[in-house]
Protein backbone atom coordinates (compact mmCIF):
# COMPACT_ATOMS: atom_id res chain seq x y z
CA UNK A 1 0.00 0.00 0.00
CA UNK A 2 1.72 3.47 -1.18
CA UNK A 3 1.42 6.10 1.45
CA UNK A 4 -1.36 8.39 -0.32
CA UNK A 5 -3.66 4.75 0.22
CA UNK A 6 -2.51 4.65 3.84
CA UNK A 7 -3.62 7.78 4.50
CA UNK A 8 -6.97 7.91 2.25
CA UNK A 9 -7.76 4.56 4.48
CA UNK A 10 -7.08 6.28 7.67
CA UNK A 11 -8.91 9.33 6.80
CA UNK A 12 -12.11 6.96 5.84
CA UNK A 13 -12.21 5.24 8.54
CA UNK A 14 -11.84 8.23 10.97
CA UNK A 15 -14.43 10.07 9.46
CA UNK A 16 -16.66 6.87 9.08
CA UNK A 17 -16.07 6.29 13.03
CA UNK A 18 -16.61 10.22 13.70
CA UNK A 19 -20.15 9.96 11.68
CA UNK A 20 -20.70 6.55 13.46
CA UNK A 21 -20.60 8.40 16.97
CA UNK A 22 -21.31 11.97 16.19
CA UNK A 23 -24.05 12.39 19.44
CA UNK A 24 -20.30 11.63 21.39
CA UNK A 25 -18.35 14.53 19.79
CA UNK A 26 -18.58 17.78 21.59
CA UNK A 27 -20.53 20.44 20.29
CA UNK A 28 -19.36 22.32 17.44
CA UNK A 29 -17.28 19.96 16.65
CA UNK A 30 -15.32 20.23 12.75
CA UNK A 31 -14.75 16.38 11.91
CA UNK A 32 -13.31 17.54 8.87
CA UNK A 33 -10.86 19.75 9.99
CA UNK A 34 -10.02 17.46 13.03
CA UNK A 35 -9.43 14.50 10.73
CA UNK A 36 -7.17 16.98 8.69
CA UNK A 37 -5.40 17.52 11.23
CA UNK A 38 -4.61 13.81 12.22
CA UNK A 39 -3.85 12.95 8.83
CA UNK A 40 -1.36 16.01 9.03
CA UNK A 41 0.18 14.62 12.23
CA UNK A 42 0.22 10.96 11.07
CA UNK A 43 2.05 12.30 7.60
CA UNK A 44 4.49 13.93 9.79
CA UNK A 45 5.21 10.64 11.32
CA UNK A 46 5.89 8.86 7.80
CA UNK A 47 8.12 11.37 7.09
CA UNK A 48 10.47 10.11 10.21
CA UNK A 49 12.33 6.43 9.29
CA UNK A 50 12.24 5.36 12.92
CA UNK A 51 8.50 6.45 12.87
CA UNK A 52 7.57 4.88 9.52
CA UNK A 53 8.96 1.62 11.31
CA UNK A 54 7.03 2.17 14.56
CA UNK A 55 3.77 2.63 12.30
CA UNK A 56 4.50 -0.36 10.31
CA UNK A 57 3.48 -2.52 13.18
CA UNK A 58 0.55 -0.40 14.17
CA UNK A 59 -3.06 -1.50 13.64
CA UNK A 60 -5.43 1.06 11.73
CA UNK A 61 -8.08 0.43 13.67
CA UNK A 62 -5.66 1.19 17.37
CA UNK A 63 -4.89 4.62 15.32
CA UNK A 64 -8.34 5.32 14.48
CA UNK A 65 -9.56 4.81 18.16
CA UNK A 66 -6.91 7.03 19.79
CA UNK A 67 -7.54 9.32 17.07
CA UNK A 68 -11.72 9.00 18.17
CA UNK A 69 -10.20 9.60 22.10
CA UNK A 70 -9.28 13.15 21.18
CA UNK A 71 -12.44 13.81 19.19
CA UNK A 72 -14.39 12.58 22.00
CA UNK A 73 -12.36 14.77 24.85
CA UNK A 74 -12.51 17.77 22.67
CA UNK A 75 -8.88 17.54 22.18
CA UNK A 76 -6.49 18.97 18.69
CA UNK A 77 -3.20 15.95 18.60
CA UNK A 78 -2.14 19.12 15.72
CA UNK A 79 -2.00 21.69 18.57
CA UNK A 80 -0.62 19.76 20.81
CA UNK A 81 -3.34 19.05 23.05
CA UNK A 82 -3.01 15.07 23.07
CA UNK A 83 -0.61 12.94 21.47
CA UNK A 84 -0.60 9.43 19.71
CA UNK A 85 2.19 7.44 20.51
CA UNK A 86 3.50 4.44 18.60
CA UNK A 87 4.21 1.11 21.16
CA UNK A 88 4.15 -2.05 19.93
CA UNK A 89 1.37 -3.18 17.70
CA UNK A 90 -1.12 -0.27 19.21
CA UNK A 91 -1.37 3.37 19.03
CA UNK A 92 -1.40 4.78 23.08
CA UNK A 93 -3.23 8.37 23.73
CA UNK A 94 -2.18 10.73 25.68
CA UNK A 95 -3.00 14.20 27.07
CA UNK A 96 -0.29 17.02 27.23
CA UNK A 97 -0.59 19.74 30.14
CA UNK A 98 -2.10 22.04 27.09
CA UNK A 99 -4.70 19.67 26.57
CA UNK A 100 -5.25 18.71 30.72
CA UNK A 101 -5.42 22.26 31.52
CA UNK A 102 -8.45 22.38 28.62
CA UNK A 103 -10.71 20.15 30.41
CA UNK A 104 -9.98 21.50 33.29
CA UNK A 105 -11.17 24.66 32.50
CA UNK A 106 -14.22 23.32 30.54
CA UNK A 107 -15.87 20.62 32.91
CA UNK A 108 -14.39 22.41 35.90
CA UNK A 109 -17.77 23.06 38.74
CA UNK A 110 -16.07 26.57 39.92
CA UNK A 111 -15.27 28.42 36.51
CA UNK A 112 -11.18 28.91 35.88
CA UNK A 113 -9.76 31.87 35.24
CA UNK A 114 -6.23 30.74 34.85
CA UNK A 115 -4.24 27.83 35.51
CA UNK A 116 -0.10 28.13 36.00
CA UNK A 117 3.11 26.52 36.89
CA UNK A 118 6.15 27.78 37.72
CA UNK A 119 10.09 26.54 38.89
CA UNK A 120 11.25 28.05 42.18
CA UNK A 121 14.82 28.60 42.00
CA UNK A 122 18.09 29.58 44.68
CA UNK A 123 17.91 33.29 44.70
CA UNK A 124 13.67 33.70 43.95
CA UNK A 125 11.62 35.18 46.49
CA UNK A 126 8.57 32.84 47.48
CA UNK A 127 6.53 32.65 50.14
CA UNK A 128 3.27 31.85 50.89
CA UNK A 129 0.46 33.51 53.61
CA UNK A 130 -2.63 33.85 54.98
CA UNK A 131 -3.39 37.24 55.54
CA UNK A 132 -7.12 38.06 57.21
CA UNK A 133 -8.41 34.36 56.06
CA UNK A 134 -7.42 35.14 52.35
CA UNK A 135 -4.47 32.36 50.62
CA UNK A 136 -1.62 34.26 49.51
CA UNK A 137 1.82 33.01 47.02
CA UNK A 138 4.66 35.87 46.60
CA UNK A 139 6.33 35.10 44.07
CA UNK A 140 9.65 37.18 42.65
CA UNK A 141 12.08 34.98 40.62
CA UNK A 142 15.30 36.52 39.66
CA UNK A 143 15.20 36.90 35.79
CA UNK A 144 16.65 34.49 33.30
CA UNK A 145 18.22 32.66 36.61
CA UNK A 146 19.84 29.31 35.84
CA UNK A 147 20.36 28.90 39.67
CA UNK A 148 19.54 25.13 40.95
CA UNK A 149 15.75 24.18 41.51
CA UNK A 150 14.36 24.45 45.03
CA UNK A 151 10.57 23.23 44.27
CA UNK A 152 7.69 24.14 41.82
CA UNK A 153 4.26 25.40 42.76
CA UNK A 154 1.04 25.29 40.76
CA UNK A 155 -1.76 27.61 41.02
CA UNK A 156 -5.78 27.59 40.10
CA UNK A 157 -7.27 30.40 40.08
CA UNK A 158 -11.46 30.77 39.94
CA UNK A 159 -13.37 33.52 38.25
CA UNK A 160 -15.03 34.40 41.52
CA UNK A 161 -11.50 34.95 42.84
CA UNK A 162 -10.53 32.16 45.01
CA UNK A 163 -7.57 30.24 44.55
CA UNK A 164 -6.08 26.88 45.23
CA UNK A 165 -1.93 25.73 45.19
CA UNK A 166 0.38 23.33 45.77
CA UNK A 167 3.71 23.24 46.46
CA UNK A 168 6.60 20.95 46.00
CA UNK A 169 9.83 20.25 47.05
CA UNK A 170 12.55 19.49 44.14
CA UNK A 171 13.04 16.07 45.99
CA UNK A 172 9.31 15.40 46.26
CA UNK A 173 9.40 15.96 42.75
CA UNK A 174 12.05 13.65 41.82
């Protein structure tokens, strides 16, 4: 099979499994451009030897379903939302932080505002407070600093102004 039939089969059966379970898809939802986008991402992947090897071994209908998993979430592999990942004979899904922090914000029960993570380093101000009941970080990081890591923290905040965080040590990290 030359790789324009590879790719007309995978487009058919995406969009044939798309139409199959369209009351699944979210709202909205483009199939056309979403299955453009897959075919873009799985083209990419032909055009890498190791990858063409990895795919070689992969069953259509495993790339079709993780392809379907992203559809279903809501989720763009192109954008970098999700990711399908060659291993053995089947295609694995999986969400990147873009893609996480997405459905947080969309099926979240207290609407998000933002959602961020950042690396404390040696020589960055941080601290964190209560002050009259209300959750406080300070933050100050020392620009462009290449010092070693001292922890992370990772903060929610809601539309209505709350907040949440968590903090971690570099060796509760590791």
């Amino acid at each position: 099979m030359t790789q324009r039939e590879y790719l007309q089969k995978l487009n058919e059966g995406l969009l044939r499994e798309l139409t199959n379970n369209e009351k699944a898809l979210p709202p909205g939802f483009n199939r056309q451009r979403f299955a453009l986008n897959c075919i873009t991402v799985i083209s990419d992947m032909l055009n890498d030897k190791k990858m063409v090897d990895k795919l070689a071994n992969i069953q259509m209908d495993s790339i079709i379903t993780t392809f379907c998993k992203g559809a279903y979430l809501g989720l763009d592999f192109f954008n970098g939302e999700c990711y399908a990942i060659p291993y053995g004979t089947q295609m694995s899904f999986a969400t990147d932080y873009k893609g996480e922090i997405k459905l947080c914000k969309k099926y979240s029960k207290n609407k998000i505002k933002d959602i961020f993570a950042k690396l404390v380093r040696d020589g960055d101000e941080f601290y964190e407070e209560v002050d009259s009941g209300e959750q406080k970080i300070v933050f100050r990081p020392v620009p462009f600093s290449t010092n070693p890591i001292k922890g992370v923290f990772a903060v929610v905040t809601y539309m209505d102004g709350s907040m949440m965080y968590e903090t971690m040590s570099v060796e509760e990290v590791s």
